[in-house]
Protein backbone atom coordinates (compact mmCIF):
# COMPACT_ATOMS: atom_id res chain seq x y z
CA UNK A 1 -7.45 26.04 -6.49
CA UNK A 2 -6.17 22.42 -5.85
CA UNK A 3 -8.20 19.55 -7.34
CA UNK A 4 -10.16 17.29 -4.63
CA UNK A 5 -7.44 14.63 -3.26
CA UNK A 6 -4.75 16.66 -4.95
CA UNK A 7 -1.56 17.14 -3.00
CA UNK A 8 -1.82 19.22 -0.06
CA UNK A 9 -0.09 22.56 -0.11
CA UNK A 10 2.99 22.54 2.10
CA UNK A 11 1.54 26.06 3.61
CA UNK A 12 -1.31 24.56 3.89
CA UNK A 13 -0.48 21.26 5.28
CA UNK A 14 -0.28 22.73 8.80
CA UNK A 15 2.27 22.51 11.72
CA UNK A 16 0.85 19.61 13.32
CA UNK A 17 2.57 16.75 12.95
CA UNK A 18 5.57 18.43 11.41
CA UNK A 19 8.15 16.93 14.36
CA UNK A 20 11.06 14.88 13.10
CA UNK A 21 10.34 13.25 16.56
CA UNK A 22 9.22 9.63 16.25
CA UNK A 23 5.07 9.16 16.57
CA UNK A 24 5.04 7.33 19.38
CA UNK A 25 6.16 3.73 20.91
CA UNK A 26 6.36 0.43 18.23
CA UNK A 27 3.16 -0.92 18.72
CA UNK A 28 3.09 -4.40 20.27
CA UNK A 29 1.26 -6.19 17.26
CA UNK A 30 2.42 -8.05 14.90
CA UNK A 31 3.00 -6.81 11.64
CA UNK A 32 1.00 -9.60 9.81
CA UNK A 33 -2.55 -8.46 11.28
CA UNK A 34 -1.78 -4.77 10.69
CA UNK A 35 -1.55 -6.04 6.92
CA UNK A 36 -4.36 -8.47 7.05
CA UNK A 37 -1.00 -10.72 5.94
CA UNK A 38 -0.52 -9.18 2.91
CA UNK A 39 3.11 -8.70 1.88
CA UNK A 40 2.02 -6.47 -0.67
CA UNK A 41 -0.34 -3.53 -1.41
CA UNK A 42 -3.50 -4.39 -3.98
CA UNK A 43 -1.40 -3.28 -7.62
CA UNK A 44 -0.15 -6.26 -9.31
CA UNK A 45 3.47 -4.26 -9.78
CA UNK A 46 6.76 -4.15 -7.82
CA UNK A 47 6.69 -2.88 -4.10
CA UNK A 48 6.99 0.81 -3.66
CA UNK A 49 10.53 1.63 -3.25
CA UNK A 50 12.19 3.00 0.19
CA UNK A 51 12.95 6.47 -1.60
CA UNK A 52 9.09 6.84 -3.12
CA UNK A 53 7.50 10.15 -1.35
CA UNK A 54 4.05 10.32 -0.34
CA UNK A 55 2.31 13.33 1.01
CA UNK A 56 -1.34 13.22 2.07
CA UNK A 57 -3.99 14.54 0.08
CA UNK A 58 -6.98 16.78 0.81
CA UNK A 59 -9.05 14.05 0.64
CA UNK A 60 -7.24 12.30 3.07
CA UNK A 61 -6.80 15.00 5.43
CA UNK A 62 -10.84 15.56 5.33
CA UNK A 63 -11.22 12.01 5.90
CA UNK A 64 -8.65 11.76 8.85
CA UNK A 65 -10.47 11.33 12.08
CA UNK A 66 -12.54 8.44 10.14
CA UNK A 67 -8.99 6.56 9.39
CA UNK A 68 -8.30 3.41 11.69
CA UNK A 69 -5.34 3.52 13.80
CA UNK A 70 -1.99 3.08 11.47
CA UNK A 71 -3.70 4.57 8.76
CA UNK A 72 -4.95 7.47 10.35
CA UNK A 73 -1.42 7.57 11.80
CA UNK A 74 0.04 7.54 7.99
CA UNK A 75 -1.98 10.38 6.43
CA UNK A 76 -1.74 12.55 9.72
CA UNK A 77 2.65 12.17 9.46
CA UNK A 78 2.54 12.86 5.63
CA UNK A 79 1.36 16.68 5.65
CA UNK A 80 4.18 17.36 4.58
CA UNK A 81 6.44 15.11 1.58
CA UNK A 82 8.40 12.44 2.91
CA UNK A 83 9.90 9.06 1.85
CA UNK A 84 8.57 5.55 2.96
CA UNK A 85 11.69 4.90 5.08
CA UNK A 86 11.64 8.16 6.45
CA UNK A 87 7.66 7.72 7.64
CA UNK A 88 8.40 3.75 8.83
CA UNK A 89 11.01 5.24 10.95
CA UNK A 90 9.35 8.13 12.35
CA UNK A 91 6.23 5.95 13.13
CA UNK A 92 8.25 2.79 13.94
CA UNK A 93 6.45 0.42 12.10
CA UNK A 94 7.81 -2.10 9.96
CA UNK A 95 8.82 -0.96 6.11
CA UNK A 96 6.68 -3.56 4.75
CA UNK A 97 4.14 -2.89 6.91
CA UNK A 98 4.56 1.17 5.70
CA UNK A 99 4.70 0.18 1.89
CA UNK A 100 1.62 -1.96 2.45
CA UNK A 101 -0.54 0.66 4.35
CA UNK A 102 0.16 3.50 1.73
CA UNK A 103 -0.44 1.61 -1.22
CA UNK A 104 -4.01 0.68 0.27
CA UNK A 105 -4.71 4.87 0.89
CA UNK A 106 -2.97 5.61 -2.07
CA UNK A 107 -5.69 3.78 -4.21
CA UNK A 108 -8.10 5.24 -1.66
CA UNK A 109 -7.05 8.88 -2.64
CA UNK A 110 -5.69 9.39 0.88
CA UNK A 111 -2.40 10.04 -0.23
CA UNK A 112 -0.29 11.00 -3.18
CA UNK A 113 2.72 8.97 -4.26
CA UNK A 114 5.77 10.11 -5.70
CA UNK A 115 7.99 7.24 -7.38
CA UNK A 116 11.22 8.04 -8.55
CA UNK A 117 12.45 7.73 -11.95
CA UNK A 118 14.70 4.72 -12.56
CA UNK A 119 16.81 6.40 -15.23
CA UNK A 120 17.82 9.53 -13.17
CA UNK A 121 18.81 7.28 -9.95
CA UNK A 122 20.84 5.45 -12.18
CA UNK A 123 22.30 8.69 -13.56
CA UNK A 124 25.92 8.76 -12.98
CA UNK A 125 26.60 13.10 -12.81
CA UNK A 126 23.02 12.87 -10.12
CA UNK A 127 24.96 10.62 -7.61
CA UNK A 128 28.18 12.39 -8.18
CA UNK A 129 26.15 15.87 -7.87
CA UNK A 130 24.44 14.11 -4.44
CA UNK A 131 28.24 13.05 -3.34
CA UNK A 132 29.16 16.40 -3.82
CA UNK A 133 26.53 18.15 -1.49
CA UNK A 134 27.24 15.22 1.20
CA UNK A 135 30.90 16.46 1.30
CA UNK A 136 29.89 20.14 1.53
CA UNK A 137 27.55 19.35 4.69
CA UNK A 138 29.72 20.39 7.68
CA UNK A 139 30.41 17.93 10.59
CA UNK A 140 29.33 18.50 13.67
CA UNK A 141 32.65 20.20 14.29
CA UNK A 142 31.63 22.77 11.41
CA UNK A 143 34.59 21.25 9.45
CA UNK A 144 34.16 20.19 5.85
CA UNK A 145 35.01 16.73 5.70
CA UNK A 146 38.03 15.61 3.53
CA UNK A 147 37.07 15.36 -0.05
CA UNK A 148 39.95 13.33 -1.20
């Protein structure tokens, strides 16, 4: 039994939603009003970095048809874990704009975030070990690329 406005489940999280596909078209607003003009969530820390996931939480998925546009948009694309960059892409909304929005339903309890740890994406053997599994992805010949 989860916690209310724990982490959704990936089983649970549903198919909907779950296309790589973009949301829809860039919306022709300006990013400024869809932040009220804030640059910045409400913590008093550092933005959320482009690698932090966020996944919505039960609370936020019970709460979803009561969300306003972008923000409703937001919780319904993170059923399942992915990173900012990944959801301001797949939305096509500014990163900003993204880092903004999710800090607001983070402290809202509409969605869990993820930061990474500082000392293990500065860990030399983790980007070698990440270098590594990018080499042993086949290109779209099926070839292995050259790992000299």
């Amino acid at each position: 039994m989860m916690a209310a406005g724990g982490p959704v489940p990936h089983e649970a999280a549903g198919d909907a939603g779950d296309s790589p596909e973009p949301a829809g078209r860039a919306p022709a607003i300006r990013p400024f009003l869809l932040t009220a003009g804030r640059v910045s969530g409400g913590g008093s820390g550092p933005p959320m970095p482009v690698e932090t996931q966020v996944v919505s939480t039960s609370d936020g998925l019970s709460v979803l048809r009561s969300l306003t546009f972008e923000h409703h948009d937001i919780v319904a694309a993170c059923r399942r874990p992915q990173s900012v960059a990944e959801l301001a892409a797949r939305l096509r909304l500014h990163l900003n704009v993204v880092r903004v929005l999710a800090e607001d339903l983070c402290a809202a309890g509409h969605l869990a975030v993820y930061r990474p740890n500082a000392r293990t994406a500065q860990d030399l053997s983790v980007l070698r070990r990440v270098i590594d599994g990018l080499r042993a992805v086949p290109d779209s010949r099926g070839s292995l690329r050259d790992t000299s």
